[in-house]
Protein backbone atom coordinates (compact mmCIF):
# COMPACT_ATOMS: atom_id res chain seq x y z
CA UNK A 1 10.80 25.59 2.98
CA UNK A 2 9.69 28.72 0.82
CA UNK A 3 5.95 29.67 0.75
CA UNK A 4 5.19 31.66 -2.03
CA UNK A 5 1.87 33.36 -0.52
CA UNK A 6 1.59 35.42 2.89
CA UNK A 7 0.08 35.13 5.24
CA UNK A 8 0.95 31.31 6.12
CA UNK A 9 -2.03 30.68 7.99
CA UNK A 10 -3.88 28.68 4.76
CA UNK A 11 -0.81 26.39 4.10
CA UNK A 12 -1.18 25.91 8.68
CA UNK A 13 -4.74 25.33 8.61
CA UNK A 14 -4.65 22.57 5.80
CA UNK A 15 -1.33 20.72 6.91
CA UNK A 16 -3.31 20.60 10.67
CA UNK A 17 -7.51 19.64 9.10
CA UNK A 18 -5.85 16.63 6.90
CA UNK A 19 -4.85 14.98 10.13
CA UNK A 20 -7.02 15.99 12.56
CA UNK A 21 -10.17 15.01 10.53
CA UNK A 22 -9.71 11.41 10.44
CA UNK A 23 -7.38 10.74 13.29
CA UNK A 24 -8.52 13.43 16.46
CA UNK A 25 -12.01 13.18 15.39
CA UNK A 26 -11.99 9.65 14.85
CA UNK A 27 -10.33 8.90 18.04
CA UNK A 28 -7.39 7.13 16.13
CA UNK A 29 -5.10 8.86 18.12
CA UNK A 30 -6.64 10.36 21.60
CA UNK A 31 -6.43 13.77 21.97
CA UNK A 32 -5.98 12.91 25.70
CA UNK A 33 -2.65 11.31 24.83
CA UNK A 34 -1.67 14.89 24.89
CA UNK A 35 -2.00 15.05 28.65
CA UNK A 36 -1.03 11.69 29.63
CA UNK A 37 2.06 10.79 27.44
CA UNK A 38 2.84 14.86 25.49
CA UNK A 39 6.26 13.05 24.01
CA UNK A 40 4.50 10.24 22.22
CA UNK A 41 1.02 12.94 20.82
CA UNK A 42 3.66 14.61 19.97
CA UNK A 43 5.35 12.14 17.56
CA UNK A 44 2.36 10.49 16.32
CA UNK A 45 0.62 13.57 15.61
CA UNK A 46 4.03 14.76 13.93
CA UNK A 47 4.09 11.94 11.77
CA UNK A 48 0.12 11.69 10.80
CA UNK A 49 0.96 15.75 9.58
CA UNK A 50 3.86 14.59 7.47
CA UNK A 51 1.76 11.73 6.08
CA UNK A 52 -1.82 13.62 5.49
CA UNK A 53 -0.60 17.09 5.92
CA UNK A 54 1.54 16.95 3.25
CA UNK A 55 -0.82 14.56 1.01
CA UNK A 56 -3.60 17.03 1.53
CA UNK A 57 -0.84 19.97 0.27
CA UNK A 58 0.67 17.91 -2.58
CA UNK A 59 -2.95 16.90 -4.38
CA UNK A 60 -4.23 20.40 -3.64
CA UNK A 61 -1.42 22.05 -5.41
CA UNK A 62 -1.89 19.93 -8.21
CA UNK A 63 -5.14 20.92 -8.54
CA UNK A 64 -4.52 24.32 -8.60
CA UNK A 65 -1.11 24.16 -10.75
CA UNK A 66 -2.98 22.23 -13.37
CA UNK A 67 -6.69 23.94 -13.10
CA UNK A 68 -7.95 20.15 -11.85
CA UNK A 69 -11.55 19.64 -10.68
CA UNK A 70 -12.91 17.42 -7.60
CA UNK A 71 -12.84 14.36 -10.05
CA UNK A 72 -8.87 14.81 -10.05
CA UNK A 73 -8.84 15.60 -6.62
CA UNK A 74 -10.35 12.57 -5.31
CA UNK A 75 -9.18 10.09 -7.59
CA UNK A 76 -6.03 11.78 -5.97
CA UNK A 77 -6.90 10.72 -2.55
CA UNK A 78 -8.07 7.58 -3.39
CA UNK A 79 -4.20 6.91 -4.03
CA UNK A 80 -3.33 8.75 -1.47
CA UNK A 81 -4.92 6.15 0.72
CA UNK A 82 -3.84 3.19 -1.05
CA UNK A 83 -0.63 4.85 -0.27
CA UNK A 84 -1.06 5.17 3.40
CA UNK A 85 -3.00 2.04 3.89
CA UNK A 86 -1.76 -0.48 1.29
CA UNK A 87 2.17 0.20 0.73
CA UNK A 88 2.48 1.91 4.65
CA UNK A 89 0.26 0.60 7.80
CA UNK A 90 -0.42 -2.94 5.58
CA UNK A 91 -4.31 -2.73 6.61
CA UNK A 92 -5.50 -3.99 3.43
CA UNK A 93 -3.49 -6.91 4.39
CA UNK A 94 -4.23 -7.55 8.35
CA UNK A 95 -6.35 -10.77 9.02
CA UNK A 96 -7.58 -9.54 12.55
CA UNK A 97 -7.37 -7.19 15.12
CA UNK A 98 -7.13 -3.37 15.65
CA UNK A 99 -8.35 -1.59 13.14
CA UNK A 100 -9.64 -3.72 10.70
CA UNK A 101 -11.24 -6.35 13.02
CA UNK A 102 -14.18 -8.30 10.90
CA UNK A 103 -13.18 -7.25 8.03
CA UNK A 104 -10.11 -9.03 8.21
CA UNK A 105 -12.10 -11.93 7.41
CA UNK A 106 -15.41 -10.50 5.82
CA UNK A 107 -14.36 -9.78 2.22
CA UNK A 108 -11.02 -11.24 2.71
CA UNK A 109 -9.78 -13.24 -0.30
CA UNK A 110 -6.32 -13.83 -1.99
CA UNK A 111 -4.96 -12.14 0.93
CA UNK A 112 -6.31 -8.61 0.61
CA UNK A 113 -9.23 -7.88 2.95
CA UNK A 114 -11.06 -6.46 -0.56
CA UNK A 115 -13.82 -4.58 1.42
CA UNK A 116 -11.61 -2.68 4.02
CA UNK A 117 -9.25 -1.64 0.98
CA UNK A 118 -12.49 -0.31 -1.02
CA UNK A 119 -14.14 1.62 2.64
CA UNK A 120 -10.93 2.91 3.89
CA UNK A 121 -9.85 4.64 0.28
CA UNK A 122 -13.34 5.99 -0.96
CA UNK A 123 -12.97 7.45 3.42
CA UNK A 124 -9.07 8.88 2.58
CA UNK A 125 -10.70 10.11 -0.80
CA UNK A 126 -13.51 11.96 0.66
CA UNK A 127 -12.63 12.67 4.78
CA UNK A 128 -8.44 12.65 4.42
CA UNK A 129 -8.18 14.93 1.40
CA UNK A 130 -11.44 16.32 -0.32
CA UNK A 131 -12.94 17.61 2.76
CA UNK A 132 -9.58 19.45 4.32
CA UNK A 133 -9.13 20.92 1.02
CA UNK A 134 -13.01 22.29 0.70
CA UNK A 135 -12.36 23.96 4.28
CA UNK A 136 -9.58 25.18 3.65
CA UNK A 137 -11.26 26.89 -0.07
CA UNK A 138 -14.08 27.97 2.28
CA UNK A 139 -11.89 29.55 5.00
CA UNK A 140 -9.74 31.69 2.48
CA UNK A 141 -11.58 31.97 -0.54
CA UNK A 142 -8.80 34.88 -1.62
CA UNK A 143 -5.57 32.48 -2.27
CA UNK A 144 -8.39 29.22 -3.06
CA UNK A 145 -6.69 29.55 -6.66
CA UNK A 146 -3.13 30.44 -6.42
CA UNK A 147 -0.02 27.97 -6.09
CA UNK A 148 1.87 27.96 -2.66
CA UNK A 149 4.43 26.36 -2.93
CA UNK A 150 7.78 26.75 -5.00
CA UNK A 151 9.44 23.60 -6.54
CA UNK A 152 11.88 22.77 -3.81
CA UNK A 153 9.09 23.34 -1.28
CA UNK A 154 7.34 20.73 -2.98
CA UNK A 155 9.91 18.33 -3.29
CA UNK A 156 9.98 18.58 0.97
CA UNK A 157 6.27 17.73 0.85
CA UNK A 158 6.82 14.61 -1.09
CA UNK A 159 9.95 13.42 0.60
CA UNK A 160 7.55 13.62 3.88
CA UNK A 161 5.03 11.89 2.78
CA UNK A 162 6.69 9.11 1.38
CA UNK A 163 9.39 8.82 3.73
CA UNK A 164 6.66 7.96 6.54
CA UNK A 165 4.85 5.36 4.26
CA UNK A 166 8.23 3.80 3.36
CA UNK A 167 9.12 3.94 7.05
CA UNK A 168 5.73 2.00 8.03
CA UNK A 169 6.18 -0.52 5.55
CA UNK A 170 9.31 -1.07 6.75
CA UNK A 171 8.37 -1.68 10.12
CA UNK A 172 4.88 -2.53 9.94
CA UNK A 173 4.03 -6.66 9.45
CA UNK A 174 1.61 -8.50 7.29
CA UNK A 175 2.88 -6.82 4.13
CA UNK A 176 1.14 -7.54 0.70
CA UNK A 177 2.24 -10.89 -1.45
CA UNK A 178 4.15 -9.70 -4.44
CA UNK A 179 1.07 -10.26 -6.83
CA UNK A 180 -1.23 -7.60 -4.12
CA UNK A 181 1.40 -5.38 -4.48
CA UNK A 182 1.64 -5.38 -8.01
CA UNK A 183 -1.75 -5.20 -8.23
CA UNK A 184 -1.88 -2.43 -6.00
CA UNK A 185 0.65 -0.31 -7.53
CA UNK A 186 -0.82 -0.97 -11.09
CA UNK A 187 -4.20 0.55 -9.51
CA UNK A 188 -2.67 3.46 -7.69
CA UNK A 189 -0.66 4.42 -10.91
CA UNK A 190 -4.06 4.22 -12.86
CA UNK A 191 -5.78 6.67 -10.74
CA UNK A 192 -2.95 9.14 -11.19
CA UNK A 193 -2.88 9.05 -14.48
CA UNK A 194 -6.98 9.55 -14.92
CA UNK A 195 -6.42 12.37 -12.23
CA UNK A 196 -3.87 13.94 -14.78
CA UNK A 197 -6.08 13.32 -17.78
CA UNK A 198 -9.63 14.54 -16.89
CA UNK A 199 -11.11 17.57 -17.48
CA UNK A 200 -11.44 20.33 -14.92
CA UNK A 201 -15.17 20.54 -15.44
CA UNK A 202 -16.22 17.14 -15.30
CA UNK A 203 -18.32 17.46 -12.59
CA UNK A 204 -19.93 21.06 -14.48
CA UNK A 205 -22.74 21.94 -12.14
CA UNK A 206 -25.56 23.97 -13.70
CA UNK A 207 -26.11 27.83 -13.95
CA UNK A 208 -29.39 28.17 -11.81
CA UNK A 209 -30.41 27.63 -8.21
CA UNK A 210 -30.01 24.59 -6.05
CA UNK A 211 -32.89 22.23 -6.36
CA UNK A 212 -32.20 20.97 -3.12
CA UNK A 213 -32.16 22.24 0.65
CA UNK A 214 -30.31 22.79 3.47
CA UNK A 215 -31.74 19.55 5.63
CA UNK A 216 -31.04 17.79 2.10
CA UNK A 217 -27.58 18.83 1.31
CA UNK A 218 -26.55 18.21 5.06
CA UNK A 219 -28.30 14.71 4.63
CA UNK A 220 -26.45 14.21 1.31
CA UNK A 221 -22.93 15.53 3.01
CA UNK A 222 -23.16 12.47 5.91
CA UNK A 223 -24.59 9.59 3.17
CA UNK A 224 -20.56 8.25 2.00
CA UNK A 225 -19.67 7.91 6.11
CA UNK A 226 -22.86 6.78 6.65
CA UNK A 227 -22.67 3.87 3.82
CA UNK A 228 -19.00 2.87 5.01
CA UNK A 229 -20.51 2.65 8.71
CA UNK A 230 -23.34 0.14 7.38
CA UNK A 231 -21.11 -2.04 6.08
CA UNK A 232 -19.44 -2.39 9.26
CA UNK A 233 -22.65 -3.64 10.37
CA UNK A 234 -23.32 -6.34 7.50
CA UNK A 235 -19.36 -7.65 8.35
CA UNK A 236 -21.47 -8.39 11.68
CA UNK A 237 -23.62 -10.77 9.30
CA UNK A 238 -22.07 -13.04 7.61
CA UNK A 239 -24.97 -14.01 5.68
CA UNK A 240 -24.81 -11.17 3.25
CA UNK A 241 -22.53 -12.01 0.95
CA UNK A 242 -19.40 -9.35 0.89
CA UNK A 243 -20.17 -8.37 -2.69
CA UNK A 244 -23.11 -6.89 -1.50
CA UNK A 245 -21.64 -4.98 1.15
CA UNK A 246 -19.20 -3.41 -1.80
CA UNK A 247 -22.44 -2.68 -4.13
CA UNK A 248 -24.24 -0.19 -1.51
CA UNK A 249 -21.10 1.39 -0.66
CA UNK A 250 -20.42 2.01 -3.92
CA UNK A 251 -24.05 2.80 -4.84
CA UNK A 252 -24.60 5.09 -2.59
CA UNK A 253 -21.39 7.75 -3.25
CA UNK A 254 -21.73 7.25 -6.57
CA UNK A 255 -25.78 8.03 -5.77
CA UNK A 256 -24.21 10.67 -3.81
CA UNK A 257 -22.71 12.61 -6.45
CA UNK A 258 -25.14 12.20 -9.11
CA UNK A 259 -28.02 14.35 -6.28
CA UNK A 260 -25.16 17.07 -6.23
CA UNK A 261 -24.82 17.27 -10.21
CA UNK A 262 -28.39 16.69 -10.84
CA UNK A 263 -29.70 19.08 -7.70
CA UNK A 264 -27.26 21.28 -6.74
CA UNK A 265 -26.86 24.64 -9.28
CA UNK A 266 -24.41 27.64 -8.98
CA UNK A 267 -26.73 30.75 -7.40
CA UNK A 268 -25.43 29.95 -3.93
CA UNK A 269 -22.33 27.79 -4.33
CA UNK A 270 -20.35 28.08 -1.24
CA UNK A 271 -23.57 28.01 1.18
CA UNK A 272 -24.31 24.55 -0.63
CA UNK A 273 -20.72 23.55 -0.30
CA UNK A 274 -20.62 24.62 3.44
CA UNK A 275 -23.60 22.65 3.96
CA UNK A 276 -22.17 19.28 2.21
CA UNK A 277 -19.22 19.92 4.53
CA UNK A 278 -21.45 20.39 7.59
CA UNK A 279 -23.48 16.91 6.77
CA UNK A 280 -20.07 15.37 6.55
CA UNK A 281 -18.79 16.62 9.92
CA UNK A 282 -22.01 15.79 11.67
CA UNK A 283 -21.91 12.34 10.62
CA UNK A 284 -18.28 11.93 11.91
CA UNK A 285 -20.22 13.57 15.27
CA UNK A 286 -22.29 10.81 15.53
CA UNK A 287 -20.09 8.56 15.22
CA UNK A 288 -18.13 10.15 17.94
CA UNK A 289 -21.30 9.85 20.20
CA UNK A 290 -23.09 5.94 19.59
CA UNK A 291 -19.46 4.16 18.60
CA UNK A 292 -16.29 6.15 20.15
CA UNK A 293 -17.88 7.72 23.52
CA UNK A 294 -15.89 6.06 25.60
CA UNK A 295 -12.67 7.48 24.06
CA UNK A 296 -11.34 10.45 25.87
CA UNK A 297 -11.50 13.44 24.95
CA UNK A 298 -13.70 12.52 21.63
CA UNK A 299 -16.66 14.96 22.53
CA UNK A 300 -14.50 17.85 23.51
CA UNK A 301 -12.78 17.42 20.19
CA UNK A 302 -15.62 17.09 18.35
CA UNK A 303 -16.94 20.30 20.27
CA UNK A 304 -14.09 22.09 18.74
CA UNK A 305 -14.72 21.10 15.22
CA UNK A 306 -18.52 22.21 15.48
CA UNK A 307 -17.58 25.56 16.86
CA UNK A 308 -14.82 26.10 14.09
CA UNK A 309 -17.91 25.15 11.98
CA UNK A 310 -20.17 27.48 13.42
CA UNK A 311 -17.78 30.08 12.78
CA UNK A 312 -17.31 29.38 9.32
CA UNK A 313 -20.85 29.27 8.73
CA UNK A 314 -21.47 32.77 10.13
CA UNK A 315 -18.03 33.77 8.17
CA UNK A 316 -19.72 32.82 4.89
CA UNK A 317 -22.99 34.49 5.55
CA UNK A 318 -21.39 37.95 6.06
CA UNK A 319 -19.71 37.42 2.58
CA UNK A 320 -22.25 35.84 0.42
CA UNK A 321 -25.49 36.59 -0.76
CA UNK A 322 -28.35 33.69 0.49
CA UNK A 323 -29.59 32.10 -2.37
CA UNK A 324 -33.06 30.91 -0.59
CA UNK A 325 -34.14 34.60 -1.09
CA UNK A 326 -36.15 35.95 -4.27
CA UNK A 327 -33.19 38.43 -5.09
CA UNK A 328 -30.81 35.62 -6.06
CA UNK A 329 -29.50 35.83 -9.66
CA UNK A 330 -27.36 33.39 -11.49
CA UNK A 331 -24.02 33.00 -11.35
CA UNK A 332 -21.49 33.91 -14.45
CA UNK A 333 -19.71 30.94 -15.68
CA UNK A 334 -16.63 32.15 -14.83
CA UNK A 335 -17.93 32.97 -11.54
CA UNK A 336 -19.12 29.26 -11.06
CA UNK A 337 -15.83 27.65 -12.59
CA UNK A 338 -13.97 29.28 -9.15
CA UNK A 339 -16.61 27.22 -6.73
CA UNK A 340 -15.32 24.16 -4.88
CA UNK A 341 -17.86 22.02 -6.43
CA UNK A 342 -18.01 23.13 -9.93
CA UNK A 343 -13.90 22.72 -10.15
């Protein structure tokens, strides 16, 4: 494989976040493992970098071959996850048991467990893809804009990825009836094609500074794990109907982005955008600590992730100017068109 940028380490840190985000962090797959059983981390973790790694690499290029915005990028990784959980592991098929549990029967109808499906791609959207991407933009701002990747290079990337979701739907039971697949692949294909169609600066934000504060923006960063983590809670009541379940999860990231359009401006960009990321780390955090404690290893890898955090943070500060003091001007359009959030 050819990379068309030095130094490597960009194209590294990406292919190693996509994973490690929603697997190590989650404790999907234990980081002890790599003590206990190194031969079988090794091959899982191998294979969740080929799968999200690549992913992450493909819809990022994409968005930079084709000047695409966030609205690209996560419609993207909403297929992206369809990808990994519909066509590969089956989840959105599974009527019990690890991982989808109650909601293999909560919101389960014509043999697709609706609610996991809509939870576990707005998660891939937002934790599997956007977030290692924004990182990634924050860590090395200098090649955020260029291509990496020749075309052969690419054509590696894709064989990965969908090499390992054919493999797991090969292997993997409870496949899809022909009409969920169908449906699935009709849906997937949509979101594609909008991703190819919509304008870079859909999600424009505007020219002045950001109406909302650092407690607020962390607050808004955690709200989309935070709404997938309730419903887990009504699929312990089966009172509530499911629909309603789908409403507030959908409510609240679409409520979500609406505060950052409406309240976040350009005079500051990347400290707001560090900040979002922040509020979405520290909600996987919690997680880690009231849910997954009694994984192994879950705190010291979630120590990790706040002190690569912390050090981004302080990175960012030496580079930018704050915009929570009086000397903050705007930002030049074409300034703001190269921010995370205004692409």
């Amino acid at each position: 494989m050819r990379i068309l940028i030095r130094p490597r380490l960009p194209v590294l840190a990406l292919l190693l976040l996509a994973p490690s985000i929603p697997e190590l962090l989650t404790g999907s797959t234990p980081i002890t493992s790599l003590a206990t059983n190194p031969p079988g981390f090794v091959l899982s973790f191998g294979i969740d970098v080929a799968l999200y790694g690549a992913g992450a690499l493909l819809i990022r290029e994409f968005a930079v071959a084709y000047r695409k915005g966030w609205a690209s990028i996560l419609l993207l990784g909403a297929a992206y996850g369809i990808g990994e959980e519909g066509f590969g592991a089956h989840t959105f098929f599974a009527t019990g048991g690890p991982p989808v549990f109650l909601l293999g029967t909560y919101g389960h109808a014509f043999g697709v467990n609706w609610l996991w499906a809509l939870g576990l791609t707005t998660f891939h959207a937002t934790y599997s893809i956007a977030l290692p991407i924004l990182l990634s933009r924050l860590w090395f701002p200098a090649v955020s804009n260029v291509r990496w990747f020749d075309r052969g290079s690419l054509g590696l990337l894709a064989a990965a990825y969908l090499g390992v979701v054919g493999l797991f739907g090969t292997l993997v039971g409870h496949g899809p009836t022909p009409a969920a697949f169908a449906f699935f692949v009709v849906v997937a294909v949509v979101l594609i094609a909008l991703a190819a169609w919509l304008p870079a600066d859909l999600f424009r934000l505007r020219s002045e500074r950001s109406r909302i504060g650092r407690v607020g923006l962390v607050l808004a960063g955690s709200l989309s794990f935070g709404a997938w983590a309730g419903m887990l809670v009504f699929a312990t009541d089966p009172t509530l109907p499911p629909v309603v379940a789908a409403a507030v999860l959908v409510l609240v990231n679409l409520g979500t982005l609406v505060l950052i359009l409406r309240r976040v401006g350009t005079v500051g960009l990347e400290r707001s955008e560090y900040r979002f990321a922040v509020g979405m780390m520290a909600a996987l955090f919690l997680w880690d600590i009231l849910v997954e404690l009694t994984i192994p290893g879950i705190l010291g890898v979630a120590a990790v992730f706040a002190y690569l955090l912390y050090r981004l943070g302080r990175s960012i500060a030496r580079r930018t100017p704050s915009a929570d003091g009086p000397s903050a001007l705007p930002v030049p359009a074409e300034v703001a068109r190269d921010g995370p959030f205004a692409r």
